[in-house]
N, C-alpha and C. Protein backbone atom coordinates (compact mmCIF):
# COMPACT_ATOMS: atom_id res chain seq x y z
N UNK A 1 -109.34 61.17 -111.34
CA UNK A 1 -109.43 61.90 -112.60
C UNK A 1 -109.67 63.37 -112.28
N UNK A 2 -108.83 64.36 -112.56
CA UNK A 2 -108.98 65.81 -112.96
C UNK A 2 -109.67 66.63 -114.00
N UNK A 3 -110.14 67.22 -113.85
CA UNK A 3 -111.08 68.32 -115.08
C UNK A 3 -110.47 69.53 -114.71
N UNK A 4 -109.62 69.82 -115.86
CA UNK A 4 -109.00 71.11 -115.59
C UNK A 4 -109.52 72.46 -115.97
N UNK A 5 -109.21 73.50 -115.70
CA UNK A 5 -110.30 74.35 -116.22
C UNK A 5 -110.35 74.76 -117.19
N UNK A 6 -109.56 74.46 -118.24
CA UNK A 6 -109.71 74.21 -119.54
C UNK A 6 -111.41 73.57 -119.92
N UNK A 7 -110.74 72.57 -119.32
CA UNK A 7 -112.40 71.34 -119.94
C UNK A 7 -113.62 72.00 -119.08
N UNK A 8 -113.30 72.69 -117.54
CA UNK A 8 -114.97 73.08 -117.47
C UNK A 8 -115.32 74.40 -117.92
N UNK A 9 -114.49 75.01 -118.71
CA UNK A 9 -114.51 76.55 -119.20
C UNK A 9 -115.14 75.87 -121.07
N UNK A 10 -114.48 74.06 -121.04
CA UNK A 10 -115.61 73.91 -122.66
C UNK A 10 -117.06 73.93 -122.08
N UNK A 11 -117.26 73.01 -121.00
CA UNK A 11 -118.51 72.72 -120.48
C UNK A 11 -119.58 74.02 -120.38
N UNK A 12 -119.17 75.29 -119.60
CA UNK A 12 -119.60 76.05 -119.69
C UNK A 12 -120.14 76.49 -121.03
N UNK A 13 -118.89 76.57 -122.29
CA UNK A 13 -119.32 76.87 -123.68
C UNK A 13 -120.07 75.76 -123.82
N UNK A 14 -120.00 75.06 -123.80
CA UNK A 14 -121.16 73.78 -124.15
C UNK A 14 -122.67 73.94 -123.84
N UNK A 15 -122.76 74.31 -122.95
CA UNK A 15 -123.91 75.20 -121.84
C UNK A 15 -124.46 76.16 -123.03
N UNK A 16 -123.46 77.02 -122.59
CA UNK A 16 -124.17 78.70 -123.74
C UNK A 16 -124.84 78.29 -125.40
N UNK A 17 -123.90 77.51 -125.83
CA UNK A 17 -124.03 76.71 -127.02
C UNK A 17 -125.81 76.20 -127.02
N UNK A 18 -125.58 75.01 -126.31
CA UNK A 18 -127.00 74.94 -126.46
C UNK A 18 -128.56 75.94 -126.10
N UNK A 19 -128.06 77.04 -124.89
CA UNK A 19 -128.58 77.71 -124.55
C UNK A 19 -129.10 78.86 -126.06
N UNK A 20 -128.01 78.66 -126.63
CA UNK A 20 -128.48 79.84 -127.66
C UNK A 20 -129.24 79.14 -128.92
N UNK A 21 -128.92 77.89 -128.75
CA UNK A 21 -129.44 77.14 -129.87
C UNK A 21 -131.49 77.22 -129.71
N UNK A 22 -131.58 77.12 -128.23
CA UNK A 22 -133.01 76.83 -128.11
C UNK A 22 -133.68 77.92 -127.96
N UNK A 23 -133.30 78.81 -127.35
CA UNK A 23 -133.35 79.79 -127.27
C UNK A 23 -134.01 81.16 -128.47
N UNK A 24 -134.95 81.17 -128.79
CA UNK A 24 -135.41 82.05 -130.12
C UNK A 24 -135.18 83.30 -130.15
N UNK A 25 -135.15 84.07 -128.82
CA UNK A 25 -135.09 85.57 -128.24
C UNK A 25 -133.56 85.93 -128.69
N UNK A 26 -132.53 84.72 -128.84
CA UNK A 26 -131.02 84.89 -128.61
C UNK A 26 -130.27 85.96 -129.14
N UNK A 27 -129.26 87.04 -129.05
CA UNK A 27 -129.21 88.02 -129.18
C UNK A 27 -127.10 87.84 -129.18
N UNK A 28 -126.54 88.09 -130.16
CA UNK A 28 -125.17 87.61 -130.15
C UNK A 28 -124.19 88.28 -128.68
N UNK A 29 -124.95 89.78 -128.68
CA UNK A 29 -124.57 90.10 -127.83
C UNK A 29 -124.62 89.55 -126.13
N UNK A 30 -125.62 88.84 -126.04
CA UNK A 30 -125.85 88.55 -124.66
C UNK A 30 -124.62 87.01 -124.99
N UNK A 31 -123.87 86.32 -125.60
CA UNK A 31 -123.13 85.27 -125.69
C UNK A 31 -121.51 86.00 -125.01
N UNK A 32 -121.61 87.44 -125.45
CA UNK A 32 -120.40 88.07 -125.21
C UNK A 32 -120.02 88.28 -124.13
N UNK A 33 -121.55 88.84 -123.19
CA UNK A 33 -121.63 89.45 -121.70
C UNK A 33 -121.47 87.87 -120.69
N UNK A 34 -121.99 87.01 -121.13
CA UNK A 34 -122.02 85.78 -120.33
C UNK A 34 -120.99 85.33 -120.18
N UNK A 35 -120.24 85.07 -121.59
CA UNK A 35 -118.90 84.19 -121.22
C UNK A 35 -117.81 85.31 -120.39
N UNK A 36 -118.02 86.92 -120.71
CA UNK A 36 -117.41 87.28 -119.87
C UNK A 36 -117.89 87.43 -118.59
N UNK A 37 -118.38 87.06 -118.07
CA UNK A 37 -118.87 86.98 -116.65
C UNK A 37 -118.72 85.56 -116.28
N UNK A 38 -118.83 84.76 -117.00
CA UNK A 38 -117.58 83.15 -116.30
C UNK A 38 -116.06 83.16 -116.16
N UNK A 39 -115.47 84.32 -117.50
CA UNK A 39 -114.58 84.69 -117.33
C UNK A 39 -113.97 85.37 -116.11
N UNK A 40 -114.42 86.35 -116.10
CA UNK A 40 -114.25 86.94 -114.53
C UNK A 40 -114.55 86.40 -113.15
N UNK A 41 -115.46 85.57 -112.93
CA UNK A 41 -115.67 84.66 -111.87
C UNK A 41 -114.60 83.76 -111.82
N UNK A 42 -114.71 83.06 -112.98
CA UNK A 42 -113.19 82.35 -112.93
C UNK A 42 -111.65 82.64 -111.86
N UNK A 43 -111.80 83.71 -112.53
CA UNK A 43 -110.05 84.74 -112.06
C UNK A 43 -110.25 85.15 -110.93
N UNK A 44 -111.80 85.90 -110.38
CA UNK A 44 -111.90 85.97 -108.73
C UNK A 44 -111.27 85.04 -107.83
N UNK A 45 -110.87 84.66 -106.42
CA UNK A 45 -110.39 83.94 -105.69
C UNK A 45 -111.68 83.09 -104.92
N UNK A 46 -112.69 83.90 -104.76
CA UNK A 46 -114.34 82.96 -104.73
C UNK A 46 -114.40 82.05 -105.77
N UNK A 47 -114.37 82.52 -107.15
CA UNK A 47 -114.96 82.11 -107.77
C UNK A 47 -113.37 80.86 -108.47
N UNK A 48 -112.42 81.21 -108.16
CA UNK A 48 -111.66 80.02 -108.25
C UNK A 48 -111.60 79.14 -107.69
N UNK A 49 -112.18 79.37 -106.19
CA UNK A 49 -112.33 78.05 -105.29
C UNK A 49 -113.32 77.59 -105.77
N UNK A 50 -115.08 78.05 -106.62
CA UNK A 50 -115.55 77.34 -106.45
C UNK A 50 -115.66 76.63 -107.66
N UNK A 51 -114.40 77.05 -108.72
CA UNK A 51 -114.02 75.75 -109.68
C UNK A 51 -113.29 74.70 -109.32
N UNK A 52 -112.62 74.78 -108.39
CA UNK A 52 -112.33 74.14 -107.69
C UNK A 52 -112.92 72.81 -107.10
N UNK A 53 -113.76 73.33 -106.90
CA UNK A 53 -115.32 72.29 -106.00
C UNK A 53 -115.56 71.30 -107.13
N UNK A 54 -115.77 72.72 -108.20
CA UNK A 54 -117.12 71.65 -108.96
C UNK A 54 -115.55 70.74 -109.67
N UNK A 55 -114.64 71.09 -110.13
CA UNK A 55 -113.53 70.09 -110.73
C UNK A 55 -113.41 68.57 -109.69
N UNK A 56 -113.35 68.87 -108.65
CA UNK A 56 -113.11 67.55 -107.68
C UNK A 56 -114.72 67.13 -107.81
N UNK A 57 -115.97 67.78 -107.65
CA UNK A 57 -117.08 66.67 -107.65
C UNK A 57 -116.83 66.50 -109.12
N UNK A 58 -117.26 66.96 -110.39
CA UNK A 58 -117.02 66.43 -111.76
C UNK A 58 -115.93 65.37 -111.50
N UNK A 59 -115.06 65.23 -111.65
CA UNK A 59 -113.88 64.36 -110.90
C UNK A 59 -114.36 63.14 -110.42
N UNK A 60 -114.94 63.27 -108.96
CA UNK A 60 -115.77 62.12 -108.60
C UNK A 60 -116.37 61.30 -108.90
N UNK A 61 -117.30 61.88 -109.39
CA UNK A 61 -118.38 62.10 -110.12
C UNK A 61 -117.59 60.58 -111.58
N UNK A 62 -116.71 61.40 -112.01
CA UNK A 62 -116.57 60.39 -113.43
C UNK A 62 -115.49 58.99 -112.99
N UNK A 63 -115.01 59.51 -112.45
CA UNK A 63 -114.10 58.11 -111.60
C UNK A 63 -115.40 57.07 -110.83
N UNK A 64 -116.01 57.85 -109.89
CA UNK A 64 -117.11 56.21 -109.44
C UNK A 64 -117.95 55.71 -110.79
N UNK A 65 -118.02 56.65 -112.23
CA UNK A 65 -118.66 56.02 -113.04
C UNK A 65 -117.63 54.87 -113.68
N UNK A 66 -116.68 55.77 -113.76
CA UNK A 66 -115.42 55.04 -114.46
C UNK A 66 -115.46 53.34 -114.21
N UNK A 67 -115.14 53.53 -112.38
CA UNK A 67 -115.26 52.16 -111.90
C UNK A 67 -116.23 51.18 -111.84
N UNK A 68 -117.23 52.26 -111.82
CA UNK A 68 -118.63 51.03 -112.10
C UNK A 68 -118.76 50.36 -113.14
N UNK A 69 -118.46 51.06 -114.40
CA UNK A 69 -118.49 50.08 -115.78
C UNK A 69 -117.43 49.09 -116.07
N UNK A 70 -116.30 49.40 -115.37
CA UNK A 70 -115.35 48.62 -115.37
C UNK A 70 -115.09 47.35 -114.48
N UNK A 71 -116.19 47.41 -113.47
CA UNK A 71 -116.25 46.16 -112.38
C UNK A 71 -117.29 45.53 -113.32
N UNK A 72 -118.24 46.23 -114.02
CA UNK A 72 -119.45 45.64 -114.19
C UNK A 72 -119.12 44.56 -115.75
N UNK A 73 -118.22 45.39 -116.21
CA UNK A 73 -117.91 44.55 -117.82
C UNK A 73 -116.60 43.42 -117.56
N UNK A 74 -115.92 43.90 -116.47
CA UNK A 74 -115.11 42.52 -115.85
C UNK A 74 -115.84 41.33 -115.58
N UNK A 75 -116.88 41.52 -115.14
CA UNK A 75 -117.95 40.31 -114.79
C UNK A 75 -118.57 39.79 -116.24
């Protein structure tokens, strides 16, 4: 299974999302500066490899879950 960076660029918003929710200090402007600074990490060649990473462990990650519920409800 793949997570493209579509889906970890929601995750990230998913992140900020709640971050601003709990958050009481929250300030609209600091939502602007953040996502552009995932933005730009993103497009770096560092920072594309290391979506990279986290896409194959996320990946992993949901495929050995995948299979575990699926051996486990076969039984």
């Amino acid at each position: 299974m793949n997570l493209t960076t579509t889906g970890l660029a929601l995750l990230v918003a998913i992140g900020i999302g709640i971050w601003m929710k709990k958050d009481s200090s929250f300030r609209p402007r600091e939502v602007l500066v953040v996502s552009l600074f995932w933005v730009l990490v993103m497009m770096t060649p560092i920072g594309a490899g290391v979506v990279d990473k986290v896409q194959v462990m996320i990946g992993n990650g949901v495929g050995a879950a995948t299979s575990t519920v699926n051996d486990v409800s076969s039984k």
